[in-house]
Protein backbone atom coordinates (compact mmCIF):
# COMPACT_ATOMS: atom_id res chain seq x y z
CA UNK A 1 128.87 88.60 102.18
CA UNK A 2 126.10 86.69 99.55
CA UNK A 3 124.84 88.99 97.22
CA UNK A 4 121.25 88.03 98.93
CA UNK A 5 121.71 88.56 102.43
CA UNK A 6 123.37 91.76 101.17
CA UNK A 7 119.75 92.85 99.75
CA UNK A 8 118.10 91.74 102.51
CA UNK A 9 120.12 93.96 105.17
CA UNK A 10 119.85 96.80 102.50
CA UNK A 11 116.28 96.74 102.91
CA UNK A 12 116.27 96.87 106.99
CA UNK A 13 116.42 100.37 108.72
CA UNK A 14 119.85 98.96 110.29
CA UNK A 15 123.91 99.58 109.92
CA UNK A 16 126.21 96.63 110.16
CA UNK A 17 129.58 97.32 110.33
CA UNK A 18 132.66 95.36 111.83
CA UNK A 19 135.05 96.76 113.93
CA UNK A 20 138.50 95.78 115.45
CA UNK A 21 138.28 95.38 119.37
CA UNK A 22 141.28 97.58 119.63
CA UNK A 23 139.40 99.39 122.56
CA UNK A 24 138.78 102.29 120.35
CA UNK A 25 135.93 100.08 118.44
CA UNK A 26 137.77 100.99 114.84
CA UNK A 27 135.49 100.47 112.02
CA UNK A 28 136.82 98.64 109.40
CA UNK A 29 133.83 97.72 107.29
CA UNK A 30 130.11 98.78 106.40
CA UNK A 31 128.00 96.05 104.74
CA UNK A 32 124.52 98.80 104.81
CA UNK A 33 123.52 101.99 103.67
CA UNK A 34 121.97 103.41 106.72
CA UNK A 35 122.31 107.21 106.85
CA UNK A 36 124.35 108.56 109.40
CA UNK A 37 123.99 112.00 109.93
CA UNK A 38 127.42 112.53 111.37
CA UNK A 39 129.16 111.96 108.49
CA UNK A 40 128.48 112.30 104.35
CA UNK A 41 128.27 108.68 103.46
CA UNK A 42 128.59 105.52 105.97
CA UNK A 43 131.57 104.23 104.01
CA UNK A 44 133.35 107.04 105.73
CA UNK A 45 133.13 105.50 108.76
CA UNK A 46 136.05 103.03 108.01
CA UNK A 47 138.91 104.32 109.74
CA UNK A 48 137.00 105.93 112.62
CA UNK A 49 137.06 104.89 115.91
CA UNK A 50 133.42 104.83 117.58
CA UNK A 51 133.83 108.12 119.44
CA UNK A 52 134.26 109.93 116.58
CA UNK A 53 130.90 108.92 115.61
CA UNK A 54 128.87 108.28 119.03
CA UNK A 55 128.08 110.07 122.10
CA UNK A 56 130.20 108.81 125.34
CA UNK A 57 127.28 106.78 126.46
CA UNK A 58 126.93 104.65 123.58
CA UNK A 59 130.44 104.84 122.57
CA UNK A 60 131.08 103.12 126.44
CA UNK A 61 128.60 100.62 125.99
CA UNK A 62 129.28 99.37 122.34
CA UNK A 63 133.19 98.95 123.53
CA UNK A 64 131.89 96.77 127.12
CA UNK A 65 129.94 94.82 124.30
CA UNK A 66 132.61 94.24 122.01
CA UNK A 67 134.98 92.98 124.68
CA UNK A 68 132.08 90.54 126.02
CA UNK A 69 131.53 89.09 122.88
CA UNK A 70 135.49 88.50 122.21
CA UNK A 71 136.09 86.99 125.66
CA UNK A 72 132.84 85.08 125.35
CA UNK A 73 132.31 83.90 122.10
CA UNK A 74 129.26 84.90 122.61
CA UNK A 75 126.35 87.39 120.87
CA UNK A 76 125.49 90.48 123.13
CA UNK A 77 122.81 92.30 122.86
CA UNK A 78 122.32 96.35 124.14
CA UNK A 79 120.08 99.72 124.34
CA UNK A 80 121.45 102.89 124.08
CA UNK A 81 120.55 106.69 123.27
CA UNK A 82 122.56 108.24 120.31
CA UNK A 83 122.85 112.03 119.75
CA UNK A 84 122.64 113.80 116.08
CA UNK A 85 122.63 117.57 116.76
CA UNK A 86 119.65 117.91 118.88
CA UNK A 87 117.89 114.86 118.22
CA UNK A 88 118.26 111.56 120.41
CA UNK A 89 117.70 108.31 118.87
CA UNK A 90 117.26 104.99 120.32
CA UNK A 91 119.40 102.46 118.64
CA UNK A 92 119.77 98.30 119.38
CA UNK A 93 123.00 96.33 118.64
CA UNK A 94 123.30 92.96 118.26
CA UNK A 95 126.99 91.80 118.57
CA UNK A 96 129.08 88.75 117.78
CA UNK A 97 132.96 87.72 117.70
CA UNK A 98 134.42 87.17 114.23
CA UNK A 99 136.35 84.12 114.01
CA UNK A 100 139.60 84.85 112.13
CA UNK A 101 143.08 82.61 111.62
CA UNK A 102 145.63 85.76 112.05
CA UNK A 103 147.11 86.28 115.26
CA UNK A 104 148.84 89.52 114.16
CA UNK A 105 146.08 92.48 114.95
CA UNK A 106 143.14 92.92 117.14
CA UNK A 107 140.03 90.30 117.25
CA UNK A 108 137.04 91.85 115.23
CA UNK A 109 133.22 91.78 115.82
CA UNK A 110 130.28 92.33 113.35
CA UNK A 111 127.81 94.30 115.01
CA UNK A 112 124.61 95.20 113.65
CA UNK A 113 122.68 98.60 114.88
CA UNK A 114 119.04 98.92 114.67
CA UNK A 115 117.27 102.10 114.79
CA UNK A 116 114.35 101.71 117.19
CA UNK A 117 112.90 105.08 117.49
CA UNK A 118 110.33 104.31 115.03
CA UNK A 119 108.75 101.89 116.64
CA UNK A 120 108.92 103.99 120.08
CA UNK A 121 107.38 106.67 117.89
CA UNK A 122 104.63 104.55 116.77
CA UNK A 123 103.74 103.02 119.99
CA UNK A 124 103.63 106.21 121.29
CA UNK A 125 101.56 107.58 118.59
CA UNK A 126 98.56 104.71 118.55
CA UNK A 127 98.98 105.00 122.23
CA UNK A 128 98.24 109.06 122.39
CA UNK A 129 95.34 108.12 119.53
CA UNK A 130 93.39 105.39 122.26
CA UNK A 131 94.00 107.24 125.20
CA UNK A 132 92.55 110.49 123.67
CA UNK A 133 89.52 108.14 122.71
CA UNK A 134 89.33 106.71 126.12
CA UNK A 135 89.27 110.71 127.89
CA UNK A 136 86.75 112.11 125.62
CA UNK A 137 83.15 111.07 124.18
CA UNK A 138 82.06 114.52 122.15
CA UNK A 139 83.68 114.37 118.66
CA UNK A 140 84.91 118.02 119.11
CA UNK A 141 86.57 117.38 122.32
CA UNK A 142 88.09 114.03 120.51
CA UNK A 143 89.04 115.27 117.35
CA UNK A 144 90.38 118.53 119.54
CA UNK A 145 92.50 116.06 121.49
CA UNK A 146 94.28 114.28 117.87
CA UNK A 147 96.12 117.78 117.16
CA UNK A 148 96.60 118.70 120.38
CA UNK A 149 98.78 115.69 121.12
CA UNK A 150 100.80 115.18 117.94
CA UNK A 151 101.59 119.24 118.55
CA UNK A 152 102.42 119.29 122.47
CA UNK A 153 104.09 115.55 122.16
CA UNK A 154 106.30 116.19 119.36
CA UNK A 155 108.20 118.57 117.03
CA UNK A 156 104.66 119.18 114.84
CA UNK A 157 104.41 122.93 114.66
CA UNK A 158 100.86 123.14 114.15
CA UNK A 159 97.58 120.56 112.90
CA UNK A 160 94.37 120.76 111.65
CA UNK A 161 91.22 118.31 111.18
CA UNK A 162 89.21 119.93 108.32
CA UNK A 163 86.37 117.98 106.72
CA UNK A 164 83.98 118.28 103.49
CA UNK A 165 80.24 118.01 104.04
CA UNK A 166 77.58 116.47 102.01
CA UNK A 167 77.91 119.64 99.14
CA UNK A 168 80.94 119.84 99.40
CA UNK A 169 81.86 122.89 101.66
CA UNK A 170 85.16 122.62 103.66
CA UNK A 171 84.84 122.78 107.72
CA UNK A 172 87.85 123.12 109.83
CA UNK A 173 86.76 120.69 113.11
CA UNK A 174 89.79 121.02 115.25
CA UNK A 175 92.97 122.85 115.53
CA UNK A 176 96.42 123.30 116.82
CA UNK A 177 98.58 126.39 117.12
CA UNK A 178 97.00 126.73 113.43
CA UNK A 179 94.51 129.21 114.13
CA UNK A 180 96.35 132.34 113.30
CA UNK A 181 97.90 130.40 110.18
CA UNK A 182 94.49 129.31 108.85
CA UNK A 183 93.40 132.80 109.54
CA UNK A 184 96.22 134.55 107.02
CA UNK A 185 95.15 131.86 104.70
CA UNK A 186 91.15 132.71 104.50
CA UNK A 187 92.16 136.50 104.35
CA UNK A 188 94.80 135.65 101.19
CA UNK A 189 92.42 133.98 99.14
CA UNK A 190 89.03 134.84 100.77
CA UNK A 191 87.64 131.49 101.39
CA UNK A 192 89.78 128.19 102.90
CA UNK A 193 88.41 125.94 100.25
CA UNK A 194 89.39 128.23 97.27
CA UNK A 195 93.63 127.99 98.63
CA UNK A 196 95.77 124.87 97.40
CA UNK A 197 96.90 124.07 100.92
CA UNK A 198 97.67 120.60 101.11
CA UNK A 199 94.95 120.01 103.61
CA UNK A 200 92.55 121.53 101.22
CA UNK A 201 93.90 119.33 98.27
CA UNK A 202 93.80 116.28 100.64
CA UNK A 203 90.11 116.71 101.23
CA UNK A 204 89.54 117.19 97.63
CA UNK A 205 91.32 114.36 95.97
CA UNK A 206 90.42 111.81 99.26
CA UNK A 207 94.21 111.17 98.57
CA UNK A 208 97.32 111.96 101.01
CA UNK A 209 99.16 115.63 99.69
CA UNK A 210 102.96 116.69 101.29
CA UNK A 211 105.46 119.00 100.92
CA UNK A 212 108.67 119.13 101.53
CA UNK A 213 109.94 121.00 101.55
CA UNK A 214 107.32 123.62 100.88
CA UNK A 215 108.07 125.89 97.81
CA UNK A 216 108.15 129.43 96.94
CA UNK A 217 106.29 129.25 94.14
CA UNK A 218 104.30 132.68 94.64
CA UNK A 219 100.92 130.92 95.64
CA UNK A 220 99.02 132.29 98.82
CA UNK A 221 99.20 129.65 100.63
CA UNK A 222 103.20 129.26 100.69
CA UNK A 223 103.33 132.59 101.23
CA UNK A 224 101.79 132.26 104.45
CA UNK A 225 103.40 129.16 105.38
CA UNK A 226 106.30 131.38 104.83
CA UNK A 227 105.93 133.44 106.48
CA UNK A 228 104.64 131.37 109.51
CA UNK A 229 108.12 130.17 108.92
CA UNK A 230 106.71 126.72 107.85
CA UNK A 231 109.26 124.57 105.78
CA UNK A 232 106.82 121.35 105.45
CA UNK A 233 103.25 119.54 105.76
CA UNK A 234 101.85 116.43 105.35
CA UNK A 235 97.79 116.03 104.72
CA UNK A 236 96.72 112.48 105.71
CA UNK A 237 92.89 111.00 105.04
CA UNK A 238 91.15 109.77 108.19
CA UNK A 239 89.04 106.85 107.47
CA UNK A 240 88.28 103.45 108.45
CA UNK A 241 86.62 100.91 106.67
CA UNK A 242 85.41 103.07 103.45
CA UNK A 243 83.93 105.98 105.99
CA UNK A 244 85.52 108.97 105.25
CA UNK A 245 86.28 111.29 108.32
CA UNK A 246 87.99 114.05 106.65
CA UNK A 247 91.72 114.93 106.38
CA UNK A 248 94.33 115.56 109.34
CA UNK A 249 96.97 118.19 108.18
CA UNK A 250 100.38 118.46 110.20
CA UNK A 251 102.86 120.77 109.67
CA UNK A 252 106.48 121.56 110.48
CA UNK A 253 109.27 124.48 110.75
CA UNK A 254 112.18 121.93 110.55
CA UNK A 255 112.15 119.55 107.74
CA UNK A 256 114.94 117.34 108.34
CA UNK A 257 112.55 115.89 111.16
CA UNK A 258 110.04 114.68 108.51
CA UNK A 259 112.44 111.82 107.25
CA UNK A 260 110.32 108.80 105.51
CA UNK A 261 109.46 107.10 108.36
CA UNK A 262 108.37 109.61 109.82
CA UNK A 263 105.54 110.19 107.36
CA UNK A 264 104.67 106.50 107.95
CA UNK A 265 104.44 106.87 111.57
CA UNK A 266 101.64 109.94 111.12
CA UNK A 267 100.15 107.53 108.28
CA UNK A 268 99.70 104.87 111.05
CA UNK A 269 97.92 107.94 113.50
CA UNK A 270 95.71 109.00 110.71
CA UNK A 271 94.48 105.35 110.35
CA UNK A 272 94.14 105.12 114.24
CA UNK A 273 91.79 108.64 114.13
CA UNK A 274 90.35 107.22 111.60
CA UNK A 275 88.97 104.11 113.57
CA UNK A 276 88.86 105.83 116.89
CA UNK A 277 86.78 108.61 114.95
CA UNK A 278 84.22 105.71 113.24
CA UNK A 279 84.26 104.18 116.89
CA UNK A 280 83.18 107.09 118.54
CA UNK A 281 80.66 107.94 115.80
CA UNK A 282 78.54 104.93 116.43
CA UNK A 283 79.01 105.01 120.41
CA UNK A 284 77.70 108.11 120.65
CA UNK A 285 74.64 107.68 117.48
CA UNK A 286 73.71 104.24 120.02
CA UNK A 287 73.82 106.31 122.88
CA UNK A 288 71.75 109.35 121.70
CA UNK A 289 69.31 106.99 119.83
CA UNK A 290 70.33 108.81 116.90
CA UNK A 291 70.82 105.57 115.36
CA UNK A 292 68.67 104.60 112.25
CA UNK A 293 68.27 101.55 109.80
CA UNK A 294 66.84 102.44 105.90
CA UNK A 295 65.63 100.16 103.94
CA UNK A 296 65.23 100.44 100.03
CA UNK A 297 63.56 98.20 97.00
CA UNK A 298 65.19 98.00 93.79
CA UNK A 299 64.16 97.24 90.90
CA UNK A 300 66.84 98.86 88.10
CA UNK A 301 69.61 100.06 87.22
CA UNK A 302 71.70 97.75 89.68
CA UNK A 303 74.43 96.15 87.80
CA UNK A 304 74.12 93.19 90.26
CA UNK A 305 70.49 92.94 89.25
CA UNK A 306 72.33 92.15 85.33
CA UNK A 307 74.74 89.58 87.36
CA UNK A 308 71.93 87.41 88.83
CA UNK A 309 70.19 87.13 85.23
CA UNK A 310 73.59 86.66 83.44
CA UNK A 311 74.06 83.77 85.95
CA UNK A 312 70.81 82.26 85.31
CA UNK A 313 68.85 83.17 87.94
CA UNK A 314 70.98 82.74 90.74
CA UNK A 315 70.22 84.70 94.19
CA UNK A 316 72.98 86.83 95.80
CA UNK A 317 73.83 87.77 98.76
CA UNK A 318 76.31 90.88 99.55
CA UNK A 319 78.73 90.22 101.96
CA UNK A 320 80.37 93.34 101.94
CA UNK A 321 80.59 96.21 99.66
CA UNK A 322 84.40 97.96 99.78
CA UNK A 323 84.97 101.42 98.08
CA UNK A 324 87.67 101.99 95.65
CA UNK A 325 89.11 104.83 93.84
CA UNK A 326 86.44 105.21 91.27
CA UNK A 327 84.73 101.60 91.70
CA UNK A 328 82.82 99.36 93.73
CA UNK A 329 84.12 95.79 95.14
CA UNK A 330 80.91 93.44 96.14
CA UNK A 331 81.79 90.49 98.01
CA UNK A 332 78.93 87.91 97.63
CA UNK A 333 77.22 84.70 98.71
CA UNK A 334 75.05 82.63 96.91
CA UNK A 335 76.55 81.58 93.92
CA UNK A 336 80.05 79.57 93.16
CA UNK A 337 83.21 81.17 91.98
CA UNK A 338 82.87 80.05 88.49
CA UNK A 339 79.66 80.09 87.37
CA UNK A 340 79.89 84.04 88.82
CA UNK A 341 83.60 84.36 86.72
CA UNK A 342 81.43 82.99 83.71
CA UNK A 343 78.38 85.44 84.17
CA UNK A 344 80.57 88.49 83.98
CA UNK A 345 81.81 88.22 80.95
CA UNK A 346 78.17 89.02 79.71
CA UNK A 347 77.79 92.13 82.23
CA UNK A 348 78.93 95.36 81.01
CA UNK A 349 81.70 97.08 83.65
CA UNK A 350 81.23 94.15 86.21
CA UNK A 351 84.37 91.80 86.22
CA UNK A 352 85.95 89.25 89.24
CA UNK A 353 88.18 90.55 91.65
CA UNK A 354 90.66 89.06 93.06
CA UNK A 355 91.69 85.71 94.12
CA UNK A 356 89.27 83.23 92.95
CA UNK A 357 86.81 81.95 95.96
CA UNK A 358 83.96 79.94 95.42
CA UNK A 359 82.41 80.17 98.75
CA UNK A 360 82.98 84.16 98.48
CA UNK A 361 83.37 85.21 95.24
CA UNK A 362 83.94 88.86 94.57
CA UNK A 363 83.37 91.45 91.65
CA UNK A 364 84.20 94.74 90.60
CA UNK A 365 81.46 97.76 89.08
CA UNK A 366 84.40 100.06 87.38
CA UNK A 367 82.30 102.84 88.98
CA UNK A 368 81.27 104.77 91.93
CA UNK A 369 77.78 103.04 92.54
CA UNK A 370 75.13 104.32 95.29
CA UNK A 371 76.60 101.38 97.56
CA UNK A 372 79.95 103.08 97.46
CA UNK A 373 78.75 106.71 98.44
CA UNK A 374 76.65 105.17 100.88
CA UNK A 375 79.39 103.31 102.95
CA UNK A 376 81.64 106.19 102.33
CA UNK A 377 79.13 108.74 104.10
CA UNK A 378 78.87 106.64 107.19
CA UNK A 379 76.57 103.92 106.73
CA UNK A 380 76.80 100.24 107.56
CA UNK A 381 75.37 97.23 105.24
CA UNK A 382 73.12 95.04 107.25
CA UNK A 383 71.85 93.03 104.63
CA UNK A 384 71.68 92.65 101.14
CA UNK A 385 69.77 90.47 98.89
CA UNK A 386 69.48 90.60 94.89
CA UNK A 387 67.69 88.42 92.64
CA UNK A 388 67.37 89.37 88.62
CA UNK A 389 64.03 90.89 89.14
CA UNK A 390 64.69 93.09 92.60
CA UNK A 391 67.64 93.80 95.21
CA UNK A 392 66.69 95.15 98.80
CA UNK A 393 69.30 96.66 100.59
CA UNK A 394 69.20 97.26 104.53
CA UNK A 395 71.68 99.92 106.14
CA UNK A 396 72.40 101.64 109.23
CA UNK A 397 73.44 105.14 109.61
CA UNK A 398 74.35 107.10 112.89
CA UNK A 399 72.58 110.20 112.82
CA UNK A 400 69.62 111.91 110.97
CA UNK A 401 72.21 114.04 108.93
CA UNK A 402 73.55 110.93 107.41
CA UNK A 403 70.02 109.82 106.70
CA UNK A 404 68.88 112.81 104.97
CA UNK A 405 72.33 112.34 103.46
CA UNK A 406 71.35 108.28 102.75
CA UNK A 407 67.72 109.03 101.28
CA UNK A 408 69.11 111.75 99.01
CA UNK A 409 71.81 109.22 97.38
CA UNK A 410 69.20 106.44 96.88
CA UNK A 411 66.52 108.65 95.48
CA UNK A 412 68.79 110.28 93.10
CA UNK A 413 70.65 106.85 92.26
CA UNK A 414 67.34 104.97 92.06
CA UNK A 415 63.84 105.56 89.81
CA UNK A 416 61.25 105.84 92.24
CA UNK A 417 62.93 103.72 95.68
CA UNK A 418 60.47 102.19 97.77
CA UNK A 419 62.48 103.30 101.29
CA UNK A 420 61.60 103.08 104.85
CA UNK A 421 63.24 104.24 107.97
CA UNK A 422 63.11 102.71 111.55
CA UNK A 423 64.15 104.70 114.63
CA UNK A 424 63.90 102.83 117.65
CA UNK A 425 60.80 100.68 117.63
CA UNK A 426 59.07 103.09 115.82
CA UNK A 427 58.53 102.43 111.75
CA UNK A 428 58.30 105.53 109.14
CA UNK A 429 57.82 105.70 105.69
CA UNK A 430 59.62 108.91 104.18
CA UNK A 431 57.87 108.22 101.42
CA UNK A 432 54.60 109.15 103.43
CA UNK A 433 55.92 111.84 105.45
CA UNK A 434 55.78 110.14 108.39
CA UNK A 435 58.34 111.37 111.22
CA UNK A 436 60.69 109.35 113.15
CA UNK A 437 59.98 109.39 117.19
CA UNK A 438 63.23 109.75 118.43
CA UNK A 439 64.17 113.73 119.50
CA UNK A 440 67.51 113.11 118.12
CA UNK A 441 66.30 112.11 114.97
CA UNK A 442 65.37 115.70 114.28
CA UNK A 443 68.37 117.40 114.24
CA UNK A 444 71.44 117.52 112.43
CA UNK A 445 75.17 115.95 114.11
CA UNK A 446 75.75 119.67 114.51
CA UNK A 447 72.54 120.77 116.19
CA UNK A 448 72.87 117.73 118.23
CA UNK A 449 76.38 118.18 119.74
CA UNK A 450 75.64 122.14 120.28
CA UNK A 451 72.64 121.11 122.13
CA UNK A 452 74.91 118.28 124.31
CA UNK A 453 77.86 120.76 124.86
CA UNK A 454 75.48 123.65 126.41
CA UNK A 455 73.66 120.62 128.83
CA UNK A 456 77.40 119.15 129.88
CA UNK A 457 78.51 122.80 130.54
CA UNK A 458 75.92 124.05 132.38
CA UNK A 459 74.52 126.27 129.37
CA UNK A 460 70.95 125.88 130.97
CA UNK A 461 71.20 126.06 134.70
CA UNK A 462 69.78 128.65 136.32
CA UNK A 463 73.07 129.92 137.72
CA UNK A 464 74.82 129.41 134.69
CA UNK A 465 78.46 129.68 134.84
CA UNK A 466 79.08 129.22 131.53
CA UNK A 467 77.64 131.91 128.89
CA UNK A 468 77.32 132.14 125.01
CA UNK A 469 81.28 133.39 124.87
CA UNK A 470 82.35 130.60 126.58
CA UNK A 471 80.49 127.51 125.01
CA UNK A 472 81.77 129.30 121.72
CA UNK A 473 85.70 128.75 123.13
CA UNK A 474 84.79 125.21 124.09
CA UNK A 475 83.95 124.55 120.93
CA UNK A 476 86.49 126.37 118.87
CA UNK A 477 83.60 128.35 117.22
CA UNK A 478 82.24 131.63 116.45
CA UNK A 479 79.39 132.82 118.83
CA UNK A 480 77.67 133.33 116.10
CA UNK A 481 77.67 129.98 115.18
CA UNK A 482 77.11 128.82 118.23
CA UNK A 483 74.29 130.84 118.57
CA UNK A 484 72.29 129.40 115.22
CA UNK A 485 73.12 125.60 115.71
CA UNK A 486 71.51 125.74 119.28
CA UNK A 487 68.79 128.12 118.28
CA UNK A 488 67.56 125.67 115.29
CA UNK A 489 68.05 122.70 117.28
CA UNK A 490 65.63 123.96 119.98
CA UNK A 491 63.39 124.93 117.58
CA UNK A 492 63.52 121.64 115.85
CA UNK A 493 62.80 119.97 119.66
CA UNK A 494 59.95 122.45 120.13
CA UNK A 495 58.77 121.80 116.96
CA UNK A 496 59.01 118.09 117.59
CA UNK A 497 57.41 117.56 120.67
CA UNK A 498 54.42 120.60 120.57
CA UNK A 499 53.48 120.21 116.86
């Protein structure tokens, strides 16, 4: 075989072998390194005939297959279930006759098996992610629905959505079958955000955090996964397109299930959250007409304000701005490629990125900037203009936590911002004081979806079915807490409509 179709099928998740068609299917080569779990190493399979290896089922079909293909001449192609202890995996062969002078010994076939259960397992996955989307509007009941599926559908022992608010403080959103671990793990170190879980060090770092298998190392938090017998966990980031959405954390008691691709496939849910998540953030702001745009004049302290003088005068217009790990990518209209290329080298931390475009160049700010937090709390760019004198920047956000959130940035990024805020048709200036029209626009997310939950489950008829207790169980919540979200959002509607 050529040295570089022998790297390519090395690279493949696949196993091809040759085999004499001897009716027992005898292997007598292995060109890849797929693991088999069966046996040590898959040169050990030359020698054996297939039902040493395979299940009856499979071992049946590959033999029908192999005497096609010699009688033939022809490539066959099959589907077939394959057993390793208690797992089934779904493997495709593909088939052919080899052509060979000798007349002495059986005819032989190459046959090459492809393990398909990933890509089942994916599908399945980003299907479970849409159709949760599609059943529920609330973000509770939604983010509720991610753990419950990736728990009840497969061999996850228990997950978690936790997220970080604006200072910081770590909220667990949704859970499943992880409420008596995460209990153990606030009472061993007193507070959830204080313990080195990898959910907790997910949501920290904004980075993915696994392990497996997990250690003893003497830390609380293996000593409850311990004794939860938990063996390993994988935290993933949920975010889509720079918004940040929190962390999803899934863990397992048997980890020889968590194989490599494995981790991929709950990388490619955690993206899929991530959208549906953003999706259903902005459906439901539209719908509440919790929806606001900000505006804000600037006048310093913009490196893009230092670009546009640099590049003698020229006016810019941001396409996009794209978070990084610790910097900023702008993607721009207004000036060409080159002439942008040339102006950086007289700005201070701003350099080109990427392949060169002249109709849409792009640079790089090696920092955080205000831009960056901004998209990463939630909010959308809808336009943004600089010139070497002034930039004004017009955004979106979904809800009036992420405007407080929005303003905040901007006046502590900014010397004295010039920013408005339109709800509706209605104009404010928070500047002035003045107060938004919209009864959403005066509560938090939180205060808002208490205040939804107790309408949609009868919270406020007058023959109430459905008490504090049990709005507190819908929501996965304390009564407690329950009880101060919807008393300060009614007070912030009373407030609102009598003052």
């Amino acid at each position: 075989m050529p040295d570089n179709s022998r790297h390519v099928l090395e690279s493949l998740p696949i196993l091809v072998t040759t085999h004499a068609n001897d009716g027992e299917g005898t292997y007598t080569g292995v060109y890849t390194d797929l693991q088999v779990k069966s046996l040590e190493s898959p040169k050990d399979l030359i020698g054996n005939p297939l039902r040493d290896v395979l299940n009856p089922d499979a071992t049946e079909r590959l033999l029908d297959s192999f005497e096609a293909a010699v009688e033939t001449g022809t490539r066959q192609y099959d589907e077939f279930p394959v057993q390793f202890g208690d797992e089934e995996f779904w493997r495709c062969s593909y088939t052919a006759p080899l052509t060979t002078e000798s007349v002495d010994g059986p005819a032989e076939v190459i046959t090459a098996g492809v393990d398909i259960t990933r890509h089942d397992e994916r599908e399945k996955a980003l299907y479970d992610v849409f159709d949760a989307f599609e059943a529920h509007s609330a973000r509770s009941d939604l983010e509720h629905a991610f753990c419950d599926r990736i728990v009840e559908e497969r061999r996850y022992e228990m997950a978690w959505i936790g997220a970080a608010d604006h200072h910081g403080e770590l909220t667990v959103r949704a859970a499943a079958g992880a409420d008596a671990y995460l209990t153990d793990l606030r009472d061993a170190v007193g507070n959830l955000g204080a313990a080195s879980d990898p959910g907790v060090r997910a949501l920290r770092s904004g980075e993915s955090v696994s392990a497996d298998p997990i250690p003893a190392n003497g830390r609380p938090w293996t000593a409850v996964a311990a004794a939860h017998d938990l063996q390993a966990v994988v935290a993933l980031p949920l975010e889509h397109e720079g918004v940040e959405h929190g962390v999803l954390t899934v863990y397992l008691t048997d980890g020889e299930y968590l194989v490599p691709w494995r981790e991929e496939v709950l990388a490619d849910y955690a993206d899929a959250v991530g959208y549906a998540l953003s999706a259903a953030m902005w459906q439901w702001a539209l719908a509440a007409d919790t929806a606001a745009t900000l505006t804000v004049d600037v006048t310093s302290t913009l490196p893009l304000l230092d670009l546009c003088d640099a590049a003698d005068g020229a006016t810019l217009t941001v396409v996009s701005v794209v978070p990084k790990p610790d910097e900023t990518v702008y993607y721009l209209r207004g000036a060409d490629g080159d002439r942008l290329r040339a102006a950086t080298d007289r700005c201070d931390g701003v350099e080109p990125y990427g392949v060169p475009s002249v109709e849409t160049p792009a640079v790089v700010v090696g920092w955080e900037t205000p831009e960056h937090r901004l998209v990463r709390a939630g909010a959308r760019i809808r336009s943004f203009g600089v010139t070497p004198e002034a930039a004004t920047i017009s955004l979106t956000v979904p809800g009036s936590e992420i405007a407080r959130h929005a303003r905040t940035i901007l006046q502590e990024s900014y010397p004295a911002p010039r920013i408005t805020v339109q709800w509706g048709n209605a104009d404010a200036d928070i500047e002035a004081g003045g107060r938004p029209t919209s009864v959403g626009s005066v509560l938090t997310d939180r205060q808002y979806e208490m205040l939804e939950a107790a309408y949609r489950h009868g919270y406020f008829d007058r023959d109430r079915n459905c008490n504090l207790t049990d709005l507190a169980d819908e929501l996965d919540l304390s009564r407690w807490t329950v009880s101060e979200h919807l008393r300060a959002a009614q007070r912030n509607v009373c407030a609102h409509l009598l003052d």
